[in-house]
Protein backbone atom coordinates (compact mmCIF):
# COMPACT_ATOMS: atom_id res chain seq x y z
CA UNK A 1 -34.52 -21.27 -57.18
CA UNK A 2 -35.04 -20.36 -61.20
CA UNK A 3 -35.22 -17.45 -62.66
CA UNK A 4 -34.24 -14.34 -60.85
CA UNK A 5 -36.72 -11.65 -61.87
CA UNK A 6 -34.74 -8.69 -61.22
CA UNK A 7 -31.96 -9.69 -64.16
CA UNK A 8 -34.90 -9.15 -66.77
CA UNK A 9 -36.91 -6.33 -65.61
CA UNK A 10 -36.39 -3.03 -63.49
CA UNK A 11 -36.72 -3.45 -59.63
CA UNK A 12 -40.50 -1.89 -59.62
CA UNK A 13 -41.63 -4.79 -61.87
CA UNK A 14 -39.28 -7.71 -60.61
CA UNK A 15 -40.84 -7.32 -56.73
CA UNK A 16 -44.43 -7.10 -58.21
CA UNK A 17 -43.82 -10.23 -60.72
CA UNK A 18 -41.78 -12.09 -58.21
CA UNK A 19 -44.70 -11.52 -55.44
CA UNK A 20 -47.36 -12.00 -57.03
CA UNK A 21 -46.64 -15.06 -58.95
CA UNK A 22 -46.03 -16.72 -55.75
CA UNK A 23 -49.25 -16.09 -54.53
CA UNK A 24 -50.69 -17.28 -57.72
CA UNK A 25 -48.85 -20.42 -57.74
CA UNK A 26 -50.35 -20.93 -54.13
CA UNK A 27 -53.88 -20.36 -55.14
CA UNK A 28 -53.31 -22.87 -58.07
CA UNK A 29 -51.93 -25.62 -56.08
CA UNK A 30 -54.86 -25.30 -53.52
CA UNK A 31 -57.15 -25.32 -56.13
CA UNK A 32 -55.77 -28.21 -58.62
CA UNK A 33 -55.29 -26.21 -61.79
CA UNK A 34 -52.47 -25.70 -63.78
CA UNK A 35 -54.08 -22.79 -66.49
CA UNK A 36 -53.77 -18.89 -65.34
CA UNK A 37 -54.91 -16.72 -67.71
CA UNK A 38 -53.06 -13.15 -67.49
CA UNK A 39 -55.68 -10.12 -68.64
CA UNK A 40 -53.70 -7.01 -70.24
CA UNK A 41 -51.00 -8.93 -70.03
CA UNK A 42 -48.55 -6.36 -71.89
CA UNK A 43 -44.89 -7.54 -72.12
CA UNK A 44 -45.57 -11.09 -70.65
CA UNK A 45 -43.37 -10.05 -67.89
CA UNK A 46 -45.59 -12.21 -65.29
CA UNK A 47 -46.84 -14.33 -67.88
CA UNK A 48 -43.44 -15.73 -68.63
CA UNK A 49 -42.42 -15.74 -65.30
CA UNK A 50 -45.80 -18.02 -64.08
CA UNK A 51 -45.19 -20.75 -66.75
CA UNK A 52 -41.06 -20.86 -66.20
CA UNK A 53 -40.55 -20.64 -62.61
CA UNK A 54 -44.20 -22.40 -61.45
CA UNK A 55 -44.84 -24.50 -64.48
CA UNK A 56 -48.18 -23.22 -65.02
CA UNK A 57 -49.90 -22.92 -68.53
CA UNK A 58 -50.40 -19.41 -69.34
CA UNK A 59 -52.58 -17.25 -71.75
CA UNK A 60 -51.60 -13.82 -71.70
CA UNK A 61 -54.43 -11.68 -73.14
CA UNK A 62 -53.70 -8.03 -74.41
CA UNK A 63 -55.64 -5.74 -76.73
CA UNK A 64 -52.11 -4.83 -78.46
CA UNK A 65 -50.76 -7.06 -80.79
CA UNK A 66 -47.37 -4.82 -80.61
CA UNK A 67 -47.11 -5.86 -76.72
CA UNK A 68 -47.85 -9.86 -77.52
CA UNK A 69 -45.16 -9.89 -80.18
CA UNK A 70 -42.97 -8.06 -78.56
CA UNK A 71 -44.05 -11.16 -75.39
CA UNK A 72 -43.30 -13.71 -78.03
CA UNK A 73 -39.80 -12.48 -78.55
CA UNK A 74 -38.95 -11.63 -74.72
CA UNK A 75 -40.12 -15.30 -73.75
CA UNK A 76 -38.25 -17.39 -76.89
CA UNK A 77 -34.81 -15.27 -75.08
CA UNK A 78 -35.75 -16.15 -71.98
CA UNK A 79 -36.07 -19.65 -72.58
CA UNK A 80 -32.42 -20.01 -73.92
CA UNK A 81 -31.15 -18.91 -70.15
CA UNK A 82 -34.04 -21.28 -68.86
CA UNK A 83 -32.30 -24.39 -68.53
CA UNK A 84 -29.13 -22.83 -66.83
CA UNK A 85 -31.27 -21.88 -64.45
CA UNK A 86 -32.89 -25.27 -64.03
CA UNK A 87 -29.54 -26.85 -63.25
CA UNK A 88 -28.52 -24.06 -60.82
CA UNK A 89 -31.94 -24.41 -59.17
CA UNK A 90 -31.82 -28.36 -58.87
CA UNK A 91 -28.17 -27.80 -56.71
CA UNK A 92 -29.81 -25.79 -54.71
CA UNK A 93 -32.76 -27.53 -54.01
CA UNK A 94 -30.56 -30.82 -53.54
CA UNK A 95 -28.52 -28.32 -50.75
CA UNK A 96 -31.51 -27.26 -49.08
CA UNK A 97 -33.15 -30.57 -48.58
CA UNK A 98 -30.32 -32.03 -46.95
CA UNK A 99 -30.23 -29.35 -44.84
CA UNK A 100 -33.91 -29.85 -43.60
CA UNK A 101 -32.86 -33.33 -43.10
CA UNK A 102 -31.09 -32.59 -40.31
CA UNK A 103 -32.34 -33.08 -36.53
CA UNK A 104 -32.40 -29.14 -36.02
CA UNK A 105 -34.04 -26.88 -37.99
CA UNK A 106 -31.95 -24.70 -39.97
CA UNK A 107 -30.95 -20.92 -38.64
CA UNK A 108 -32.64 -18.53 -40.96
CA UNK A 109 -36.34 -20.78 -40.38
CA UNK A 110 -35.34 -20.15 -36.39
CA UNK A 111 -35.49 -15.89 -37.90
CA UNK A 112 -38.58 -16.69 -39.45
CA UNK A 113 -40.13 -18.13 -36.50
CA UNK A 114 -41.96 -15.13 -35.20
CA UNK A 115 -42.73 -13.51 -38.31
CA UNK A 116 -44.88 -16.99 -39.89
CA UNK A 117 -46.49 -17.26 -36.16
CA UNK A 118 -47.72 -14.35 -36.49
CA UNK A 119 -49.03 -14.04 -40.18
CA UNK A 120 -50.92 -17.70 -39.06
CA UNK A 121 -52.86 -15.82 -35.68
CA UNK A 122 -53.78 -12.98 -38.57
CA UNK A 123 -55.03 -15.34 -41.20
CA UNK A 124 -56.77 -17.18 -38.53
CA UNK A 125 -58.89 -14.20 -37.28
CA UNK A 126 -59.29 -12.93 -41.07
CA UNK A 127 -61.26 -15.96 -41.40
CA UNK A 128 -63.78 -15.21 -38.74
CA UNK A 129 -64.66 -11.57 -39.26
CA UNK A 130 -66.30 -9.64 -42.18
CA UNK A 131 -63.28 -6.89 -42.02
CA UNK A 132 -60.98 -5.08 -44.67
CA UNK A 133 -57.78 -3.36 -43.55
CA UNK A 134 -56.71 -0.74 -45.25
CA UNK A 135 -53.26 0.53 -44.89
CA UNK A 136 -50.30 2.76 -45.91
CA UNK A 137 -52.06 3.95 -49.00
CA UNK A 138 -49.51 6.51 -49.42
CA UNK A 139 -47.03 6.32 -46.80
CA UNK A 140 -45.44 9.71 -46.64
CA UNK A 141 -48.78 10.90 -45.30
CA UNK A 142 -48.80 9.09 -41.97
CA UNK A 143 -52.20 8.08 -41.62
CA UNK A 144 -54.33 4.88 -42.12
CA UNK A 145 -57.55 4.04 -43.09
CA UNK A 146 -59.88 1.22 -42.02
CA UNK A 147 -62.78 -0.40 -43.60
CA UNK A 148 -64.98 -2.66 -42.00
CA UNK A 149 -68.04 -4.39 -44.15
CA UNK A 150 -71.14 -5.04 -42.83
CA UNK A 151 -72.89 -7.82 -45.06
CA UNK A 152 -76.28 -9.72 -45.00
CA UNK A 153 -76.56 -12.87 -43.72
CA UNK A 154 -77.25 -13.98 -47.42
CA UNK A 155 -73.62 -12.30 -48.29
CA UNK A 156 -71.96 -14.19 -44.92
CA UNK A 157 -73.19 -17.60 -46.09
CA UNK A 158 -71.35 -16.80 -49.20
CA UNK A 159 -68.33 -16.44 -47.18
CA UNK A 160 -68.51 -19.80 -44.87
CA UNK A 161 -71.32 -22.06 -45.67
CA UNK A 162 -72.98 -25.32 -43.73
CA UNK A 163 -71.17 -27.61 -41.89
CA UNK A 164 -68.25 -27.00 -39.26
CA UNK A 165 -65.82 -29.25 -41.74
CA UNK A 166 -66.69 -26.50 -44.32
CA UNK A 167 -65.38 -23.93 -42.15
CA UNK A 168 -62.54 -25.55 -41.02
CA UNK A 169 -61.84 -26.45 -44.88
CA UNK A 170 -62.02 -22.90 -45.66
CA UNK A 171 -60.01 -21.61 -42.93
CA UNK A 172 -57.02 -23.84 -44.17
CA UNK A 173 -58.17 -22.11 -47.71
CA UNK A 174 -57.39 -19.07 -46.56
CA UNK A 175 -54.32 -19.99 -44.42
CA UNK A 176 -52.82 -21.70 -47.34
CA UNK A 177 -53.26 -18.51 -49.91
CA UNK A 178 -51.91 -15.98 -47.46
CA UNK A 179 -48.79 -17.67 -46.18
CA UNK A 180 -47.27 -16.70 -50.11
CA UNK A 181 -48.03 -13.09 -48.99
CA UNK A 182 -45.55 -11.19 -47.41
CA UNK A 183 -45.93 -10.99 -43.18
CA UNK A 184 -47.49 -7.77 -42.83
CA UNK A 185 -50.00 -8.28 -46.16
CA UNK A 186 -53.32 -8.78 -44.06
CA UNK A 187 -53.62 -6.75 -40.43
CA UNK A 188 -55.70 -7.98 -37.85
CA UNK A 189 -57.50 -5.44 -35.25
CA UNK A 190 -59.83 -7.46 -33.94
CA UNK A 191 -59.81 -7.71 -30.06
CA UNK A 192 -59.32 -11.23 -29.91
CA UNK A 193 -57.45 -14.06 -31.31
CA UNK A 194 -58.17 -17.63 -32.43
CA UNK A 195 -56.26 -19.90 -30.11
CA UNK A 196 -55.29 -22.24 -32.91
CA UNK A 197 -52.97 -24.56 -32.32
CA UNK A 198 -49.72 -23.93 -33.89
CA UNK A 199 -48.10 -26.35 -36.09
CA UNK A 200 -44.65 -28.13 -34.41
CA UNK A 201 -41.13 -28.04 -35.58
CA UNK A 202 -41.47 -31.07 -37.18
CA UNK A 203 -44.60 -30.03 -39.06
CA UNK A 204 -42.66 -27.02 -40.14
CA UNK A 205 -39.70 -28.79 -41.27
CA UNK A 206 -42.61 -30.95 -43.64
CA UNK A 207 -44.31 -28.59 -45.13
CA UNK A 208 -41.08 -26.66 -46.28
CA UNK A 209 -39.55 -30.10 -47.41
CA UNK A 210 -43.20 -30.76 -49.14
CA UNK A 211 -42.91 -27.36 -50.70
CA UNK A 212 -39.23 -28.14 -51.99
CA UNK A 213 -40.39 -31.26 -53.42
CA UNK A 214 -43.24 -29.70 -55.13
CA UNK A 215 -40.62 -27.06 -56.71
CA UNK A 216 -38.28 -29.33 -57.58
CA UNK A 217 -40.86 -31.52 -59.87
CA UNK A 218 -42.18 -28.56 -61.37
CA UNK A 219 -38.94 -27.68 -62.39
CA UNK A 220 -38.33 -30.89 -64.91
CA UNK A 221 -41.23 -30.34 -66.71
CA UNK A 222 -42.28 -28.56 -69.69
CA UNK A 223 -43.17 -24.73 -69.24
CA UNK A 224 -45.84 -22.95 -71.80
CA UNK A 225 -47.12 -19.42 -72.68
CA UNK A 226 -48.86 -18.31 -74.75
CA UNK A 227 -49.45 -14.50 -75.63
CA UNK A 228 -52.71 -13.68 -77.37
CA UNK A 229 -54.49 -10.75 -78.65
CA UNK A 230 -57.79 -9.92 -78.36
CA UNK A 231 -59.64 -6.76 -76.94
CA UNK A 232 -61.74 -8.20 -73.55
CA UNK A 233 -64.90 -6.56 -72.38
CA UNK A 234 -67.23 -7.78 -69.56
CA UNK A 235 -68.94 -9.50 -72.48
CA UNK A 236 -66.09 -11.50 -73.64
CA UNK A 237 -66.85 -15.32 -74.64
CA UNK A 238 -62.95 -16.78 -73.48
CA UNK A 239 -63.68 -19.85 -75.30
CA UNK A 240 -63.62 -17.98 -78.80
CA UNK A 241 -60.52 -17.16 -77.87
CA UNK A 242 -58.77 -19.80 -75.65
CA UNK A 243 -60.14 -23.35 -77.35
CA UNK A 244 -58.97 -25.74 -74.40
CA UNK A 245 -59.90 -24.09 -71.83
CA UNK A 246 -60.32 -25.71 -68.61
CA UNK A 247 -60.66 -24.98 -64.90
CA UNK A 248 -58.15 -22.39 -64.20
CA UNK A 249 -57.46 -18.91 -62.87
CA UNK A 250 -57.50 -15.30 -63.90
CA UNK A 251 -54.77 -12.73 -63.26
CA UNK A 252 -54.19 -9.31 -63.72
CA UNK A 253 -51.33 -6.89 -62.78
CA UNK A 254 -51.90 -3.29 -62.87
CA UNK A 255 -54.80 -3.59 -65.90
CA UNK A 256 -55.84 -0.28 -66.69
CA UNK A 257 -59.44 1.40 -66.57
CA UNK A 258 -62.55 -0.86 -67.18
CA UNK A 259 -60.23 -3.87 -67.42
CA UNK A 260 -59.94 -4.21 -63.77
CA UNK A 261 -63.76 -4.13 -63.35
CA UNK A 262 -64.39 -6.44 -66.44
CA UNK A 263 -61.71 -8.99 -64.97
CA UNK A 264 -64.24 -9.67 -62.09
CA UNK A 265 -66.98 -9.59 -64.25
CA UNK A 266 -65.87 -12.50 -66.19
CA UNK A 267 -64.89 -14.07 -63.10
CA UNK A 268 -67.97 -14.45 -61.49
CA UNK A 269 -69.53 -15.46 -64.97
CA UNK A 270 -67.73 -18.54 -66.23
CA UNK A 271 -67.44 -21.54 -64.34
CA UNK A 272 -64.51 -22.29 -65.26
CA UNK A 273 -62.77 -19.43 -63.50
CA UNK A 274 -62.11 -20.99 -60.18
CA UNK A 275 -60.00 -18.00 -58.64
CA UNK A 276 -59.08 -14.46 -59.33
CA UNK A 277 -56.31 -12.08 -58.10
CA UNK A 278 -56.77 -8.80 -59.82
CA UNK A 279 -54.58 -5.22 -59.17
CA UNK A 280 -56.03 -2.01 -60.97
CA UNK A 281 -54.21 0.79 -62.08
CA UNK A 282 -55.46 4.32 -63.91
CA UNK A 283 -58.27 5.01 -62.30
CA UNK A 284 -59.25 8.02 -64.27
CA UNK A 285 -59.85 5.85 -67.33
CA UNK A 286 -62.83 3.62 -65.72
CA UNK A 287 -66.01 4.80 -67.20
CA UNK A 288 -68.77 5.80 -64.67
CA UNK A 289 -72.90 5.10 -65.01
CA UNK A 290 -73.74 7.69 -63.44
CA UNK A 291 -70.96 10.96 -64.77
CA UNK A 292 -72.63 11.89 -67.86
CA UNK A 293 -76.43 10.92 -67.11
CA UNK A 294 -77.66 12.15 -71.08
CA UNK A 295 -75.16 8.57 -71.79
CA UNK A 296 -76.82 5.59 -72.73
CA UNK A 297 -77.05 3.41 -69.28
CA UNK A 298 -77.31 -0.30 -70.81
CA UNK A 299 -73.27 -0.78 -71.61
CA UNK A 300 -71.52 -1.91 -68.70
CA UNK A 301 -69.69 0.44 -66.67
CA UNK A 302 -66.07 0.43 -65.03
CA UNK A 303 -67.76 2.03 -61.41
CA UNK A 304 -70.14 1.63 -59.67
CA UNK A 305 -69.62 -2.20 -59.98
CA UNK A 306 -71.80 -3.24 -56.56
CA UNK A 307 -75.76 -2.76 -56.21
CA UNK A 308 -75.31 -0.57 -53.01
CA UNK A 309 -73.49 2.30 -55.02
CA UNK A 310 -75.68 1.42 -58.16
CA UNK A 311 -79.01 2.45 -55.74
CA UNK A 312 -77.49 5.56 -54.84
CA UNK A 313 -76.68 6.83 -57.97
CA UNK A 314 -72.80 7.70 -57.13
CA UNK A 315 -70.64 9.30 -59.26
CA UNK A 316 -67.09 10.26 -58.71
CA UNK A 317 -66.23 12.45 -61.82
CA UNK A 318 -62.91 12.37 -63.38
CA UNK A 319 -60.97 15.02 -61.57
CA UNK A 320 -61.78 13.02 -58.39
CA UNK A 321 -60.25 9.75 -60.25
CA UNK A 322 -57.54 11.80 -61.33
CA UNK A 323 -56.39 12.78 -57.89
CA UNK A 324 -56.47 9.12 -57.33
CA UNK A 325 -53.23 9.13 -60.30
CA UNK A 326 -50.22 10.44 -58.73
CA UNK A 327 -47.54 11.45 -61.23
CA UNK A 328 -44.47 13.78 -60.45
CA UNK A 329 -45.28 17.66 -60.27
CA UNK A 330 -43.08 18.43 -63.30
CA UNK A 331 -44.62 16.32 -65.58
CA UNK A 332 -48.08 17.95 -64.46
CA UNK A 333 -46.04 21.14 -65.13
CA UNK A 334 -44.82 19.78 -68.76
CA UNK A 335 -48.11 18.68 -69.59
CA UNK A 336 -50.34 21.98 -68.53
CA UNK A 337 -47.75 24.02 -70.18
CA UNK A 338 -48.20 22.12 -73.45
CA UNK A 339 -52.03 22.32 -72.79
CA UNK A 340 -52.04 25.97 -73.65
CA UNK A 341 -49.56 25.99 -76.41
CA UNK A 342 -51.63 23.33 -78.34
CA UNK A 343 -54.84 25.68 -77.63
CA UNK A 344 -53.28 28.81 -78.56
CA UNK A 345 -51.03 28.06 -81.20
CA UNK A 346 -52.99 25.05 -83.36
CA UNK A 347 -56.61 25.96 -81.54
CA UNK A 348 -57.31 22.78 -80.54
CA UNK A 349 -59.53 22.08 -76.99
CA UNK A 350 -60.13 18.78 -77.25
CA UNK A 351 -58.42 15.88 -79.00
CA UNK A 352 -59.05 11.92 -79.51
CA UNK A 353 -55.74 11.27 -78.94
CA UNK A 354 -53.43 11.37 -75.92
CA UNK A 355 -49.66 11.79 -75.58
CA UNK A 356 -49.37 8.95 -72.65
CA UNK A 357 -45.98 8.65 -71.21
CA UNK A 358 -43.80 10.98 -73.15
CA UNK A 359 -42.27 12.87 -70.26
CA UNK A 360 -40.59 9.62 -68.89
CA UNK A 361 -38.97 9.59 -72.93
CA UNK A 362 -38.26 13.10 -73.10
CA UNK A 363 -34.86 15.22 -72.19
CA UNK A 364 -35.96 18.50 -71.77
CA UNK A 365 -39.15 20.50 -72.03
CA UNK A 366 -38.65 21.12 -76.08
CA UNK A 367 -38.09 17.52 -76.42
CA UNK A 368 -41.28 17.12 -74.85
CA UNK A 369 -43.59 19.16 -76.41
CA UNK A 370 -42.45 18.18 -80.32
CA UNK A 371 -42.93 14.54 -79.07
CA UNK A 372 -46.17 15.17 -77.98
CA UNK A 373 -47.23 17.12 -80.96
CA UNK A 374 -45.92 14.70 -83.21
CA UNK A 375 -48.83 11.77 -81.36
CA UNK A 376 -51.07 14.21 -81.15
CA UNK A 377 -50.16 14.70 -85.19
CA UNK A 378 -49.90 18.52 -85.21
CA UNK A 379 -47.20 20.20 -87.38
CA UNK A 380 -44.31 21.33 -85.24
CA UNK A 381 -42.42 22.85 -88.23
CA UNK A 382 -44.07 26.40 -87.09
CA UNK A 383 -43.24 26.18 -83.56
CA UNK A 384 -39.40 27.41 -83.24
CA UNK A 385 -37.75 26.43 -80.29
CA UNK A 386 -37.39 30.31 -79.06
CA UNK A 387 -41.08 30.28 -79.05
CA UNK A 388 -41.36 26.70 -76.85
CA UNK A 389 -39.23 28.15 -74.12
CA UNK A 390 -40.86 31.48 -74.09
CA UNK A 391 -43.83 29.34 -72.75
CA UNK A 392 -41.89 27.46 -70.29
CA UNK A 393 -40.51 31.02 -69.06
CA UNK A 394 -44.15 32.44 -68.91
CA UNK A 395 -45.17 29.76 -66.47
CA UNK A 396 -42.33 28.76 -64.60
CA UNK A 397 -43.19 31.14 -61.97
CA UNK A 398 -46.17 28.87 -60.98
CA UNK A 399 -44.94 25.84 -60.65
CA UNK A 400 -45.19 26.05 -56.44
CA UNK A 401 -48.74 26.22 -57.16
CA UNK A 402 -48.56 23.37 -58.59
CA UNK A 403 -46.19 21.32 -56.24
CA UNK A 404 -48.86 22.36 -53.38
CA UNK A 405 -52.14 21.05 -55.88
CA UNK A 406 -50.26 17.56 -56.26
CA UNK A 407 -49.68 17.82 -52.52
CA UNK A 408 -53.15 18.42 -51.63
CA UNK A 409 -53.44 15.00 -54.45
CA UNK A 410 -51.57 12.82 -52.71
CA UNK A 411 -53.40 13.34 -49.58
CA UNK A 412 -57.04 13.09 -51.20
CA UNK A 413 -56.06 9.63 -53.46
CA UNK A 414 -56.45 7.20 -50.72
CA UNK A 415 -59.81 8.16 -50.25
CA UNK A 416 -60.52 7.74 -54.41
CA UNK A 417 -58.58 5.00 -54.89
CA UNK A 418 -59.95 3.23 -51.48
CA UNK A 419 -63.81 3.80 -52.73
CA UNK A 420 -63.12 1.83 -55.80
CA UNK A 421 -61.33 -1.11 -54.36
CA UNK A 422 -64.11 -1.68 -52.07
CA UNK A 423 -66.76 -1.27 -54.82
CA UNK A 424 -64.96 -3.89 -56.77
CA UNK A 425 -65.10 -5.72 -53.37
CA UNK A 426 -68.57 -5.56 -52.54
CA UNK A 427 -69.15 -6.48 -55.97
CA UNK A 428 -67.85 -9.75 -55.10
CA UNK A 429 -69.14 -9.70 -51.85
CA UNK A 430 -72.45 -10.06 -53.36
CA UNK A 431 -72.16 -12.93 -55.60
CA UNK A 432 -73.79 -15.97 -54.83
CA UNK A 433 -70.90 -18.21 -56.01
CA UNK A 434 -67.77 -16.73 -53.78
CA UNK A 435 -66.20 -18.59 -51.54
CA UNK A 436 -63.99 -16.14 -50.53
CA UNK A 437 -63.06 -12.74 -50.92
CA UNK A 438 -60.31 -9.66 -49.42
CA UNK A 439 -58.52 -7.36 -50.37
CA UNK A 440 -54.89 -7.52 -49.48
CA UNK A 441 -51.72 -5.24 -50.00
CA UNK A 442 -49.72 -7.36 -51.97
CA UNK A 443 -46.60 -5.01 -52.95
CA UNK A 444 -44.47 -2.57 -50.95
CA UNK A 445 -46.06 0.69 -51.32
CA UNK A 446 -42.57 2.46 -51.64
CA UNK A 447 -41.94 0.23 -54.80
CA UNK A 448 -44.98 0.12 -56.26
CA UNK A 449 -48.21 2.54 -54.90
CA UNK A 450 -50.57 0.56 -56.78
CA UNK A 451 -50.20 -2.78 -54.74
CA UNK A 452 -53.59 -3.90 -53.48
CA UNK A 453 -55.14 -6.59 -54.96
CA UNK A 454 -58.59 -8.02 -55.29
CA UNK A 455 -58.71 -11.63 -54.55
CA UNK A 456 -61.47 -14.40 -54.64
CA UNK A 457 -62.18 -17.83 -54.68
CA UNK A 458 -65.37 -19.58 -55.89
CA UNK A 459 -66.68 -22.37 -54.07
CA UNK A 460 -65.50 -25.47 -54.45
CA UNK A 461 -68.79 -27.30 -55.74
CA UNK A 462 -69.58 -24.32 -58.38
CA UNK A 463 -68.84 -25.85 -61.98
């Protein structure tokens, strides 16, 4: 129906853009607006695809003005295959409608059956309990972790407020948002069950035609982006930078550091921000209040982001964020290697710049290590290649150290990585002005580890 995400992007990217922009579209339908604005948006990738496939106005924000050119470009080429697309996708739709015309309900919703019952029973409890799941941080170590909240009554009113229409109002809320999530997104283990009544046949057979419909018009119309750069802090003013802005929703896929936290931030802060769904990534560049206590403590800090950690005065440190960061033994290998080569050749301990992703670039371990001196802009003219490999020899031995050390990684990071979601959780939790808030595993773990996302909705009366 559109664009297929996986003919413009790597598999990795094309599930997370083609997942999460569904869920986004949901959350904008339910709550009437039609602007999303992407923070750290980077390549556009799920900027483009919001405003061509859901029609939605989109600002993509990022702090490099190489990655919104480069945006600019990738969406004025993906526009020329755009209307291809539309005419395949109207065929289809015309197909499919025809089909849930008829008296019995097509095969594959029959499949389905099962699988949206019981994704309705979940969503339904969700609604009545305080509780976080989390699950299959890291699959390949067999183990799962749950989370349950315990919250003031202040904090619950926050949550469902006044009347029983309210809550009933609120439960479809929720409903609505997490039927765009895949089946086994949000896990129930609460004892018991709302006995909700569940929807007929021919209410099934509506809301998919409704859906269709709702598609299909979106389609005709005019689809806009528009990539922007500007560095945003918690303190950011959006209207210096986005002129009409209007009620609307904020977005961010795998922002990096502080970004994550400051997302949120600004989130809770303008009124115009109606809904949020934010995923993190690179947890050992958040900034921490509480790591380097000679710091000045009035800036605003990455972690701890709630008042409960705040009052005790917790502090992770970056090797514990690090083991959060899982990245493949040999490029740990390639990196320490080059680590004592730059300190013992060129004498340099510490350095303001970084050499970022240059294993992923690099064909062998020479390759790598005149790469990486070249950002870190040391001369490589003196370093013959003899003496490069000499290194590699001189270490190679000790690289099963190191495969057990990223072993003994990968089992601490769901613990890291599961403190900080549920700081940036409570955070939420504790604003006066949320609706609702969860966090939800959004992506496949296998495809991409980084795939829970912090979502929220403000209440419908805040303006």
């Amino acid at each position: 129906m559109g664009i297929k995400p996986d003919e413009f992007m790597n598999n990795k990217k094309s599930h997370e853009v083609q997942v999460m922009s569904e869920l986004v579209d949901s959350i904008a339908n339910y709550c009437g607006i039609k602007q999303v604005i992407d923070i750290g948006s980077g390549k556009g990738y799920l900027s483009s695809f919001l405003s061509m496939q859901y029609n939605l106005k989109v600002y993509g924000i990022d702090s490099s003005s190489s990655n919104t050119n480069g945006a600019h470009e990738r969406n004025r080429k993906l526009k020329k295959h755009w209307r291809a697309y539309q005419s395949r996708g109207k065929e289809t739709l015309k197909r499919q409608s025809l089909e849930m015309g008829n008296d019995r309900p097509v095969e594959n919703e029959i499949n389905c059956k099962t699988n949206n019952e019981e994704l309705l029973n979940n969503a339904n409890s969700l609604q009545n309990q305080d509780q976080v799941i989390i699950q299959d941080l890291v699959p390949s170590c067999g183990f799962t972790e749950m989370a349950t909240l315990k919250t003031s009554t202040e904090t619950e009113a926050g949550f469902v407020t006044g009347t029983q229409s309210h809550e009933t109002k609120l439960s479809e809320e929720v409903l609505d948002i997490l039927n765009a999530l895949p089946v086994d997104a949000v896990e129930d283990f609460s004892s018991s069950h709302c006995n909700c009544g569940e929807p007929c046949e021919e209410e099934k057979v509506q809301r998919k035609m409704t859906s269709l419909k709702t598609k299909a018009g979106k389609s005709s119309e005019s689809n806009l982006y528009f990539p922007l750069t500007s560095c945003i802090t918690a303190e950011t003013e959006l209207n210096d930078i986005i002129t009409d802005l209007e009620d609307c929703m904020m977005v961010g896929l795998h922002t990096c550091g502080d970004l994550a936290a400051n997302t949120l931030r600004i989130f809770t802060a303008k009124p115009e921000i109606k809904a949020v769904c934010s995923v993190g990534c690179c947890y050992h560049l958040l900034s921490e209040q509480f790591e380097n206590p000679e710091e000045c403590h009035d800036q605003v800090w990455g972690f701890p982001m709630c008042q409960y950690l705040k009052d005790k005065g917790w502090c992770c440190g970056r090797n514990a964020r690090m083991s959060a960061c899982l990245l493949p033994t040999e490029s740990l290998f390639y990196r320490a290697v080059l680590q004592v080569i730059i300190e013992e050749i060129y004498g340099v301990t510490k350095s303001d710049r970084h050499v970022g992703k240059t294993f992923s670039k690099s064909s062998s371990f020479i390759d790598y290590v005149r790469r990486s001196l070249k950002k870190l802009e040391l001369d490589d003219s003196k370093l013959p290649d003899s003496c490069i490999m000499d290194y590699y020899e001189k270490y190679k031995h000790r690289m099963n150290e190191l495969e057990a050390f990223n072993m003994l990684k990968v089992v601490l990071a769901p613990c890291i990585e599961v403190l900080i979601l549920l700081d940036r959780l409570c955070y939420l939790k504790e604003q006066e002005n949320i609706a609702w808030s969860g966090l939800v595993k959004l992506f496949d773990p296998v495809k991409s580890p980084r795939c829970y996302a912090v979502i929220a909705l403000k209440h419908q009366s805040c303006s």
